[in-house]
N, C-alpha and C. Protein backbone atom coordinates (compact mmCIF):
# COMPACT_ATOMS: atom_id res chain seq x y z
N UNK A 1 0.85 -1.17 0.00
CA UNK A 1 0.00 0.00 0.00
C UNK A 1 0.89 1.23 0.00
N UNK A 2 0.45 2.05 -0.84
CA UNK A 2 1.32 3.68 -1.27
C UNK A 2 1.36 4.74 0.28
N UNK A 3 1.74 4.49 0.97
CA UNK A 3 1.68 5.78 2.31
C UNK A 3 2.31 7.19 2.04
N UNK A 4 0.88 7.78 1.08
CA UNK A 4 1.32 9.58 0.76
C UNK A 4 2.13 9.89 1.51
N UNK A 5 2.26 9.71 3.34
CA UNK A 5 3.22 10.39 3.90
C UNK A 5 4.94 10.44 3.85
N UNK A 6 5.02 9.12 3.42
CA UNK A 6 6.51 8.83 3.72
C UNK A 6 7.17 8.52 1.57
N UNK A 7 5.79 8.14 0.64
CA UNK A 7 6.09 8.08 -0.59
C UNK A 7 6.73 6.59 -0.74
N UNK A 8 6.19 5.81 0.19
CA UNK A 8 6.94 4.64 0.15
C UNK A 8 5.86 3.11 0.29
N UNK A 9 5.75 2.07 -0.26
CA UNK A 9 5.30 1.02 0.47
C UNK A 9 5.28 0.83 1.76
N UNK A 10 4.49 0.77 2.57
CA UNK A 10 4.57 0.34 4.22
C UNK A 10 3.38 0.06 4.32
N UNK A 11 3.12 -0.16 5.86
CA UNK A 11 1.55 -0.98 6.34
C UNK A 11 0.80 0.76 6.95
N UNK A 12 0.14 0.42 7.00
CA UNK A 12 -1.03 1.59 7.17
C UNK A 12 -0.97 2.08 8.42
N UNK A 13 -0.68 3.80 8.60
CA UNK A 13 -0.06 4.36 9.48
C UNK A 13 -1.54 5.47 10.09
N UNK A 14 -2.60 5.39 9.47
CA UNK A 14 -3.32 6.24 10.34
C UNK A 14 -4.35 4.96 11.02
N UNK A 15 -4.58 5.56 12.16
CA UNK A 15 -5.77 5.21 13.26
C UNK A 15 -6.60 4.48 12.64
N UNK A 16 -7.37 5.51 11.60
CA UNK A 16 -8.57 4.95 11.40
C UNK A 16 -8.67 3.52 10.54
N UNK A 17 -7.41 2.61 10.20
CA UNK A 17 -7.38 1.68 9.41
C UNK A 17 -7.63 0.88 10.35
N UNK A 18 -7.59 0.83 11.68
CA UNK A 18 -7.66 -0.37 12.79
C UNK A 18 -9.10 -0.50 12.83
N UNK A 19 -9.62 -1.45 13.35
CA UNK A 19 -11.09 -1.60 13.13
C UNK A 19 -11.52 -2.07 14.99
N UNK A 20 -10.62 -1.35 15.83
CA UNK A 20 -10.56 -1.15 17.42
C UNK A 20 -11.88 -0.57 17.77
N UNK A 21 -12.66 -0.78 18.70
CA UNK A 21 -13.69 0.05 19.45
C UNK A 21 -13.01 1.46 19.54
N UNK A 22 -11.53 1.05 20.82
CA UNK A 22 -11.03 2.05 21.09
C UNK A 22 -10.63 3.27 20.24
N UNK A 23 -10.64 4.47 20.41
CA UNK A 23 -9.64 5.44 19.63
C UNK A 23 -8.56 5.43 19.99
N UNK A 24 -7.96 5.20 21.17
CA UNK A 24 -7.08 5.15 22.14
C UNK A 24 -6.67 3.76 20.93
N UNK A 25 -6.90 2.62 21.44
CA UNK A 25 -5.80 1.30 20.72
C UNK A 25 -5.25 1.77 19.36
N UNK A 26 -5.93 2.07 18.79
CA UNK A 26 -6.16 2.47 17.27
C UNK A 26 -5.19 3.52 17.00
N UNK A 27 -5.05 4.40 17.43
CA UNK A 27 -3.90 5.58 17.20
C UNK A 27 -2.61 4.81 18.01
N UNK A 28 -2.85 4.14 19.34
CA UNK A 28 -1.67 3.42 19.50
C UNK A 28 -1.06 2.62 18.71
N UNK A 29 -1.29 2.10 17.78
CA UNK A 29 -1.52 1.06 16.58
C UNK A 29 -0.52 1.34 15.60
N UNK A 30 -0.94 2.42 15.44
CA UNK A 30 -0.63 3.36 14.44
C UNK A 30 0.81 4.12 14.77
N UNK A 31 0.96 4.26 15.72
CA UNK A 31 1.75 5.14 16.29
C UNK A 31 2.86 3.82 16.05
N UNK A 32 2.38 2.64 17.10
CA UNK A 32 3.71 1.32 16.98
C UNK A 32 4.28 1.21 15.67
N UNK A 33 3.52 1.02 14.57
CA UNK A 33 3.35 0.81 13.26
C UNK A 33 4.83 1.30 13.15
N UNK A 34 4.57 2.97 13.04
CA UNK A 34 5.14 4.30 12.36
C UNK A 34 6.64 3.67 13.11
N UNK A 35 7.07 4.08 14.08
CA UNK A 35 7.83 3.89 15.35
C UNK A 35 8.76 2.81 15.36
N UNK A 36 7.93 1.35 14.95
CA UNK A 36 8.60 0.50 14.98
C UNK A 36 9.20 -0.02 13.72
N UNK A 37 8.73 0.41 12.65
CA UNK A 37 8.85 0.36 11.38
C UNK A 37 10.40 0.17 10.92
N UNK A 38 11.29 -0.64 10.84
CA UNK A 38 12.05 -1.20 10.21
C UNK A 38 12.65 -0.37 8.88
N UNK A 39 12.09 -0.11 8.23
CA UNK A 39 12.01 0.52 7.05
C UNK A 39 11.99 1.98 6.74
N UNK A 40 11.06 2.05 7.35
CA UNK A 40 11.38 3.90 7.75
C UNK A 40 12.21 4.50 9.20
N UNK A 41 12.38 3.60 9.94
CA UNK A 41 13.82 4.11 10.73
C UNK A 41 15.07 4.01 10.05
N UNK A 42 14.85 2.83 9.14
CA UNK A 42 16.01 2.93 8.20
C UNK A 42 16.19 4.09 7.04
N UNK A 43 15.50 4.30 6.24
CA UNK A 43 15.45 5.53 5.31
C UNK A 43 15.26 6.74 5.98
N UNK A 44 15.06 6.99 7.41
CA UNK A 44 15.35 8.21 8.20
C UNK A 44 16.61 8.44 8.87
N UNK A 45 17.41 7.45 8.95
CA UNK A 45 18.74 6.76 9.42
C UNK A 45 19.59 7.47 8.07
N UNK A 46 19.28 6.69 7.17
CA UNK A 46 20.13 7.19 6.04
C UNK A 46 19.87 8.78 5.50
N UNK A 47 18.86 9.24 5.78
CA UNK A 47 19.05 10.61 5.06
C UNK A 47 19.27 11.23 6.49
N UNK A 48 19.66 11.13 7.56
CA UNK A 48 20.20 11.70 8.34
C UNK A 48 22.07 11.78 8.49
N UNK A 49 22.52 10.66 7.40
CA UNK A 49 23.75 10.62 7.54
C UNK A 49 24.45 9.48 8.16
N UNK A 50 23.48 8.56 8.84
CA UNK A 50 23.74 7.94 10.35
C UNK A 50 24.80 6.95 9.49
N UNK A 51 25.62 6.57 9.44
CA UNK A 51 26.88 5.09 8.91
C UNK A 51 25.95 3.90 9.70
N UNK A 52 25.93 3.76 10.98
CA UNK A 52 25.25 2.79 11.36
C UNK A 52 23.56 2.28 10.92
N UNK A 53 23.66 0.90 10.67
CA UNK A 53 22.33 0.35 9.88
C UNK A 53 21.00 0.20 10.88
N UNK A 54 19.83 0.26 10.54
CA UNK A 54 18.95 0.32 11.97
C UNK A 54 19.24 -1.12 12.82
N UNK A 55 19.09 -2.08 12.17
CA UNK A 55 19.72 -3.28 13.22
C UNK A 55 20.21 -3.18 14.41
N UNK A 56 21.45 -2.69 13.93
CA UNK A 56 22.86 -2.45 14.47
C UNK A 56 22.30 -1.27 15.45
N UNK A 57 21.49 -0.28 15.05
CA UNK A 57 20.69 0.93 16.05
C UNK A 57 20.28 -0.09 17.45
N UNK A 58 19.01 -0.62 16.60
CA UNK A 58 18.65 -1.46 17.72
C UNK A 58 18.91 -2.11 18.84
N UNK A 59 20.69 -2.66 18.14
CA UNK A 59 21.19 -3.76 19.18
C UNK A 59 22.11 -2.75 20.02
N UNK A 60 22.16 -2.10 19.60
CA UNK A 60 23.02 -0.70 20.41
C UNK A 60 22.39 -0.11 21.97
N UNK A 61 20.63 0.03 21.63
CA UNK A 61 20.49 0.62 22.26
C UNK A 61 19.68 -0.48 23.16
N UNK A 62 19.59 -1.68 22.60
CA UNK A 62 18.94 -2.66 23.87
C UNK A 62 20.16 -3.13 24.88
N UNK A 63 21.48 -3.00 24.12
CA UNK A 63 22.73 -2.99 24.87
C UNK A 63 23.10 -2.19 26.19
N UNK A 64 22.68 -0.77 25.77
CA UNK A 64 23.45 -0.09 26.60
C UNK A 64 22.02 -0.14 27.43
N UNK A 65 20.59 -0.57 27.34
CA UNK A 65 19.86 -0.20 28.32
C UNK A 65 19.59 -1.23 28.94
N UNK A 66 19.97 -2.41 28.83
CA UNK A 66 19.92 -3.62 29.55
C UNK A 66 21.19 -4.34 29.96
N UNK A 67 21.88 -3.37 29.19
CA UNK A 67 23.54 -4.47 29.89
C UNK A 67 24.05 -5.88 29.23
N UNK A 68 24.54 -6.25 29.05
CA UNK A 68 25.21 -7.61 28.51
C UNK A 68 24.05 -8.76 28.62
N UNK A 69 24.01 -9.09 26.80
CA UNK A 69 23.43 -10.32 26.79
C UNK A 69 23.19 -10.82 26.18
N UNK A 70 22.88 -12.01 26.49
CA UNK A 70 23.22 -13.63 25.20
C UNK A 70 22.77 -13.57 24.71
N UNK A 71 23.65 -13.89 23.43
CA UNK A 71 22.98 -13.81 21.49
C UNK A 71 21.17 -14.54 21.25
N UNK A 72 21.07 -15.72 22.55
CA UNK A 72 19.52 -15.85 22.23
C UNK A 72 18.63 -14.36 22.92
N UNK A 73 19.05 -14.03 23.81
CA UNK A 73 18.35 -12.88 24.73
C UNK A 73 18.00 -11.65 23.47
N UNK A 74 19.55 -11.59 22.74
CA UNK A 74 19.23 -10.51 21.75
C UNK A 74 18.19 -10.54 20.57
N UNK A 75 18.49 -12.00 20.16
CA UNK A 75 17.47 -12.13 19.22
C UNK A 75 16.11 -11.85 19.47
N UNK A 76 15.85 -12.25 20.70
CA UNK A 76 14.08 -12.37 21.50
C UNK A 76 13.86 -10.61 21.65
N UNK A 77 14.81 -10.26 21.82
CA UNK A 77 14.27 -8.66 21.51
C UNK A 77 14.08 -7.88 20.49
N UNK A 78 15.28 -8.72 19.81
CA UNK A 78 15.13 -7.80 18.27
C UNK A 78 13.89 -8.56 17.19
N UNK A 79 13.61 -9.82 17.81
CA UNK A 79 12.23 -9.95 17.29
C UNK A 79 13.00 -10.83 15.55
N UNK A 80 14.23 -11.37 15.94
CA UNK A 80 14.91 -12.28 14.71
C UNK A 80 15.51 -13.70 14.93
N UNK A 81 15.66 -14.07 14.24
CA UNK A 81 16.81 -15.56 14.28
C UNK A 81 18.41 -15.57 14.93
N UNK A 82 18.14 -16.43 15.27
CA UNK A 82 19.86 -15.93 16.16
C UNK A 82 21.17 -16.45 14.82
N UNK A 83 20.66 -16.41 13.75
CA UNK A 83 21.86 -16.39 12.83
C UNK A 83 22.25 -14.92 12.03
N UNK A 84 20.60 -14.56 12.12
CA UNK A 84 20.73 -13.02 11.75
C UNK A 84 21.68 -12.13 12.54
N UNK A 85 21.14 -12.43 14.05
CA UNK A 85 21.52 -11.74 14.84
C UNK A 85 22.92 -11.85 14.90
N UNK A 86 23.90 -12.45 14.71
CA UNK A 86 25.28 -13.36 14.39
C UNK A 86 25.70 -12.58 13.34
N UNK A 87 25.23 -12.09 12.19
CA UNK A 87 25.54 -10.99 11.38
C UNK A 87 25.65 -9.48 12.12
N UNK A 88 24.57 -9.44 12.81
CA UNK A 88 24.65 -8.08 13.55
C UNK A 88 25.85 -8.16 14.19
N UNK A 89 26.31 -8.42 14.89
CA UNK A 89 27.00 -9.14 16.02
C UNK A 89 28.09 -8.64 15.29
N UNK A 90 28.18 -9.71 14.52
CA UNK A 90 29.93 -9.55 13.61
C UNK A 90 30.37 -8.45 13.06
N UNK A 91 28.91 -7.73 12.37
CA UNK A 91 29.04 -6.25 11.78
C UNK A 91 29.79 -5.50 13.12
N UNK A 92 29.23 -5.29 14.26
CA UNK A 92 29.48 -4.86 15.00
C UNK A 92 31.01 -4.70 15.93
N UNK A 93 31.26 -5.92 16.27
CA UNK A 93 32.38 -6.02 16.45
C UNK A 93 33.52 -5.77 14.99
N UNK A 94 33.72 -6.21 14.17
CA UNK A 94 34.53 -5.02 12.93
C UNK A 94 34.41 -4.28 13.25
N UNK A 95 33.32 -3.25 13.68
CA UNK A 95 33.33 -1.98 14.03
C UNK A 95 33.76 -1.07 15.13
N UNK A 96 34.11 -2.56 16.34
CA UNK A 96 34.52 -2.20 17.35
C UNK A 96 33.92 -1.81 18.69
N UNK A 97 32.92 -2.34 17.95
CA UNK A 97 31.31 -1.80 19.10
C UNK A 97 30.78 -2.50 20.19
N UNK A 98 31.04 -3.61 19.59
CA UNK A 98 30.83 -4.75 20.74
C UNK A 98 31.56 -5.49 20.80
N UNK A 99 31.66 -6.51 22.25
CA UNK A 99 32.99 -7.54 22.43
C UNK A 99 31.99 -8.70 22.96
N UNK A 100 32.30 -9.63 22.50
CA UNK A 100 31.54 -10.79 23.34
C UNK A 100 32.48 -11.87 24.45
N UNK A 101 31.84 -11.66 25.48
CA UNK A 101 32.65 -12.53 26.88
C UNK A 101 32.02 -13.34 27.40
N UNK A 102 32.95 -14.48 28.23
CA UNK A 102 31.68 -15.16 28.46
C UNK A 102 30.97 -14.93 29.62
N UNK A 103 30.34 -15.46 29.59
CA UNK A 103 28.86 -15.33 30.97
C UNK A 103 29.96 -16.14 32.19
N UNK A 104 29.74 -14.87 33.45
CA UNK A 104 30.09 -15.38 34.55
C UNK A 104 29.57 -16.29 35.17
N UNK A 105 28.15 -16.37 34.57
CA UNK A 105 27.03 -17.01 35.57
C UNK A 105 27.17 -18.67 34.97
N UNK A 106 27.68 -18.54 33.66
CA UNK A 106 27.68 -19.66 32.81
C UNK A 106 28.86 -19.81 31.80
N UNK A 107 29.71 -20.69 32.21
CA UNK A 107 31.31 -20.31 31.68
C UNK A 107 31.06 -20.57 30.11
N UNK A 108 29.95 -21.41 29.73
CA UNK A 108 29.28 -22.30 28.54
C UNK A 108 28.85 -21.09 27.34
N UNK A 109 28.62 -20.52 28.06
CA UNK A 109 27.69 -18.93 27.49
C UNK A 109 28.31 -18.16 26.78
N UNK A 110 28.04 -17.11 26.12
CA UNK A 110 28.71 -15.89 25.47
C UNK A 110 27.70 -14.65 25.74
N UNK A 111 28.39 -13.68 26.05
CA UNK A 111 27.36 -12.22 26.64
C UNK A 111 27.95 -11.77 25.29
N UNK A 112 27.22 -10.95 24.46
CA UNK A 112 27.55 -9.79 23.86
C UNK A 112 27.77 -8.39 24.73
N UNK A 113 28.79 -7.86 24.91
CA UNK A 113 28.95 -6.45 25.70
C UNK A 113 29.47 -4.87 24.65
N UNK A 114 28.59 -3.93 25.11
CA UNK A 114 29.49 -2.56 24.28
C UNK A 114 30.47 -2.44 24.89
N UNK A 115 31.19 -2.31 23.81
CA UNK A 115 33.03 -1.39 24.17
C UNK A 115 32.87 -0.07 24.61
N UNK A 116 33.74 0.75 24.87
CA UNK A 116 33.45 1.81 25.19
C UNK A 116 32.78 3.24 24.19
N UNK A 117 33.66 2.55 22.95
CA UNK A 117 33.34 3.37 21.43
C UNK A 117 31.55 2.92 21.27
N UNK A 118 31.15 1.61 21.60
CA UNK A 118 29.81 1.24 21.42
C UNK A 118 29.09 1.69 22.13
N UNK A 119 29.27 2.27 23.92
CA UNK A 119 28.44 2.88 24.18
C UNK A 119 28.51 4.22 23.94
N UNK A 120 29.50 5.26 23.55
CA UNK A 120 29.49 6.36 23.14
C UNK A 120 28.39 5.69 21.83
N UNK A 121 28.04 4.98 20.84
CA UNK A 121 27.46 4.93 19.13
C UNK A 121 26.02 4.41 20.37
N UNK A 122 25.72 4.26 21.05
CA UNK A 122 24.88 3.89 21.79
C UNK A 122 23.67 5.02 22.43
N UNK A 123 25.26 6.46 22.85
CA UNK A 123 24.11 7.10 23.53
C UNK A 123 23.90 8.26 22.25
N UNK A 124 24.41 8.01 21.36
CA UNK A 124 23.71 8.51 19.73
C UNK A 124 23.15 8.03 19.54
N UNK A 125 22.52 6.76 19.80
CA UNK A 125 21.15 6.19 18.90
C UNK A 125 20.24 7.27 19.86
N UNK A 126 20.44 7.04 21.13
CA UNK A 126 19.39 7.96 22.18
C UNK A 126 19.27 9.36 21.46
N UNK A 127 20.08 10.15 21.23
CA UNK A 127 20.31 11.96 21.16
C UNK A 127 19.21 11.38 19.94
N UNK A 128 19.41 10.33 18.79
CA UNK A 128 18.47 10.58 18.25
C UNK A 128 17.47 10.35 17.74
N UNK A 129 16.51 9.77 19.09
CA UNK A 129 15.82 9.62 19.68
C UNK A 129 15.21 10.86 20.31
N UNK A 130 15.86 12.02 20.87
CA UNK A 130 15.74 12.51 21.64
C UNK A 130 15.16 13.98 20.63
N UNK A 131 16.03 13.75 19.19
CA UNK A 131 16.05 14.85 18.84
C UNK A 131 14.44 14.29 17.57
N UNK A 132 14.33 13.30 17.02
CA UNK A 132 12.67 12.72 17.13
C UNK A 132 11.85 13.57 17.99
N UNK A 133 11.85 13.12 18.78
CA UNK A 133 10.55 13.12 19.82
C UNK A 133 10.60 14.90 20.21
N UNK A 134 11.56 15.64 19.86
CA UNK A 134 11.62 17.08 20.26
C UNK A 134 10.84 18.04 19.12
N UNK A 135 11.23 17.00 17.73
CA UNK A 135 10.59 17.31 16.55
C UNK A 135 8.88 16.66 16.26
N UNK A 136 8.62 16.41 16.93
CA UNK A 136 7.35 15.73 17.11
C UNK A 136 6.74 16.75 17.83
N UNK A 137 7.39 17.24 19.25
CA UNK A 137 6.80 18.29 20.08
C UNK A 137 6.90 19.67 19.99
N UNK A 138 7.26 19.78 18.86
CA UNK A 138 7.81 21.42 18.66
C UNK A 138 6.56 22.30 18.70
N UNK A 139 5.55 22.15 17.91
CA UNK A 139 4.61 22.87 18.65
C UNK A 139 3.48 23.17 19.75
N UNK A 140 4.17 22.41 20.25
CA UNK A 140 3.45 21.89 21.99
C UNK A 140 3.98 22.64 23.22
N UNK A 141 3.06 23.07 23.56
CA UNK A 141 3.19 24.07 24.80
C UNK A 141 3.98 23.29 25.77
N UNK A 142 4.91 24.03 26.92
CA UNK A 142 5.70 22.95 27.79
C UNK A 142 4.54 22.56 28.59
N UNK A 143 3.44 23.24 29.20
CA UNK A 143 2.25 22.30 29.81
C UNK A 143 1.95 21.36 28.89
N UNK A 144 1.72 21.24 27.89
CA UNK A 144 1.04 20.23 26.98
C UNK A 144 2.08 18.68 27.63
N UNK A 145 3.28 18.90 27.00
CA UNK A 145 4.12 18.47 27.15
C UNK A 145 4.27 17.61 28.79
N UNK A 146 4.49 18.28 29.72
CA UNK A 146 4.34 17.73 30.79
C UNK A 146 2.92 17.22 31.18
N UNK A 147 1.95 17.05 30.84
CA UNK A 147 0.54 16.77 30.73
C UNK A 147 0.89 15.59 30.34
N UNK A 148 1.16 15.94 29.11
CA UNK A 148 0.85 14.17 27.80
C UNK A 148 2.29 13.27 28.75
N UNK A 149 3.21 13.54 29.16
CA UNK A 149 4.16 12.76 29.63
C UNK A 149 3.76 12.48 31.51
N UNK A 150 3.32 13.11 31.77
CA UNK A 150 2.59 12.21 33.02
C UNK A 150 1.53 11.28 32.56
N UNK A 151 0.86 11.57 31.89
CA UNK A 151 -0.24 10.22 31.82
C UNK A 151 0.22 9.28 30.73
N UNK A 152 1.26 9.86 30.29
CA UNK A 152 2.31 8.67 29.45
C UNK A 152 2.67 7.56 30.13
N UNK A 153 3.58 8.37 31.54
CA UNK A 153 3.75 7.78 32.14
C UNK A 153 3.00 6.72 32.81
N UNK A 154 1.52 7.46 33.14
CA UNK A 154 0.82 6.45 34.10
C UNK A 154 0.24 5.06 33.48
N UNK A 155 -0.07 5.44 32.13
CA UNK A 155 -0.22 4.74 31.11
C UNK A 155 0.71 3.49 31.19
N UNK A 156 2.23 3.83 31.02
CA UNK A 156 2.88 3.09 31.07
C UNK A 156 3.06 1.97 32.21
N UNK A 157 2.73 2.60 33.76
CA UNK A 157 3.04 1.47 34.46
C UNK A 157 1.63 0.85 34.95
N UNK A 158 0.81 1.38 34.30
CA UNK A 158 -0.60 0.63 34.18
C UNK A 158 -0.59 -0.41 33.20
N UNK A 159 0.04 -0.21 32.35
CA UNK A 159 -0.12 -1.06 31.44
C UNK A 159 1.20 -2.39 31.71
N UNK A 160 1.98 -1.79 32.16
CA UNK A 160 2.74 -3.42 32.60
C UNK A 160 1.93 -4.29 33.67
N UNK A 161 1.83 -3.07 34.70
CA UNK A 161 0.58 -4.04 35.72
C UNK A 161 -0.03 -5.12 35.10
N UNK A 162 -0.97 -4.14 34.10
CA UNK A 162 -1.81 -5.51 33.68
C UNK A 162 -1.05 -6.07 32.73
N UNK A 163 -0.55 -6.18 32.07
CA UNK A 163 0.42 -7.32 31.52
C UNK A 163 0.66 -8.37 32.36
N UNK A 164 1.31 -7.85 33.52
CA UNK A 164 1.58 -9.11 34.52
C UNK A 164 0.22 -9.75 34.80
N UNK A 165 -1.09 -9.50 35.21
CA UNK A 165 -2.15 -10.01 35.39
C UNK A 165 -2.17 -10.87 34.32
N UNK A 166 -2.33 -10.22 33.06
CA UNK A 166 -2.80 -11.23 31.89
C UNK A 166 -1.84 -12.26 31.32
N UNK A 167 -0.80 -12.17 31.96
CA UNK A 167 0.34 -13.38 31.57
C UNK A 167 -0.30 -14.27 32.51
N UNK A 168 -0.92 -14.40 33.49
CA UNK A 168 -1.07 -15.16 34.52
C UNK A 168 -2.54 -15.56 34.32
N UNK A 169 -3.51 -14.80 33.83
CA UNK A 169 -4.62 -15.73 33.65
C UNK A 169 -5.42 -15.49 31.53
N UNK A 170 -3.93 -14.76 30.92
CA UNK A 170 -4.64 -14.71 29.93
C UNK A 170 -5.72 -13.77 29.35
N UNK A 171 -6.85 -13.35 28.91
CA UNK A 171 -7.43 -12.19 28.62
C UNK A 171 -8.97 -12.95 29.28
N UNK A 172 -8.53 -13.58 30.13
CA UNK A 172 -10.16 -14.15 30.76
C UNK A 172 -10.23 -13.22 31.56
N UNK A 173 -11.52 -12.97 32.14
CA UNK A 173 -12.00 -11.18 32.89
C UNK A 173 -11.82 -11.57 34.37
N UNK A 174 -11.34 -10.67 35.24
CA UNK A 174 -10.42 -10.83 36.63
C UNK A 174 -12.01 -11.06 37.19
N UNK A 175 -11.29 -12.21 38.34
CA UNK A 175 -12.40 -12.70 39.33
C UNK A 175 -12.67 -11.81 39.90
N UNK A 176 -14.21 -11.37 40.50
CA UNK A 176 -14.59 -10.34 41.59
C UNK A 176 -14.59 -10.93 42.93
């Protein structure tokens, strides 16, 4: 499908394509879509200049925000095959970015860890991140701003809450 916005093939980026009760799920939807999009972090990556590939973004920044960890751990985040991920990996280290050691906990193991150059390319994936989300808010009042990011927030640890509930009994409706 043609997405006028970006001039490119992708999956459908406004709200109203979800067929949600909610307005709320539905723009969230949409929003993941945009956000998580593979494809257009990558062609925003490249016309920004960035040398590093979004992959390699990715594994950067689940690195430096979780700390050292095994090539299956990485894959389960990055949502790939752990042979793919083995390309990332290798790209990476050529580059000097990451070192892999083994697991203290498990001499058997291998941790992927950032070098020091990797977490400096690390807290650049963040700045731009940072500089996103500033361009998103530019015409937003600083109340707006602190408004939408408190109930972001609350949002957020409401919504793990119930995550944990529904891992435990599933989407069956809580006993009274």
């Amino acid at each position: 499908m043609e997405n006028s916005a970006t001039g490119h093939s992708s999956r459908s980026l406004h709200a109203s394509d979800f067929p949600y009760r909610s307005e709320l799920l539905a723009n969230l939807s949409a929003l993941i879509l945009l956000w998580d999009s593979p494809a257009i972090q990558g062609e925003i990556l490249a016309k920004s200049g960035e040398s590093i590939d979004q992959p390699s973004h990715a594994t950067l920044r689940h690195l430096l925000a979780w700390g050292p960890m095994r090539p299956s751990a990485l894959s389960e985040v990055l949502a790939t095959g752990a042979s793919y991920v083995s390309k990332i990996v290798r790209r990476l280290e050529a580059d000097g970015l990451v070192e892999r050691k083994t697991d203290p906990t498990d001499r058997r193991a291998t941790l992927i860890s950032l070098t020091e150059a990797g977490e400096e390319a690390a807290r650049g994936v963040y700045a731009l991140g940072d500089r996103m989300i500033a361009e998103v808010l530019e015409g937003w009042s600083a109340a707006d701003v602190r408004r939408y990011t408190a109930l972001t927030e609350r949002f957020v640890k409401d919504a793990i809450a119930s995550a944990d509930r529904m891992l435990e009994r599933g989407l069956l409706p809580a006993e009274s």
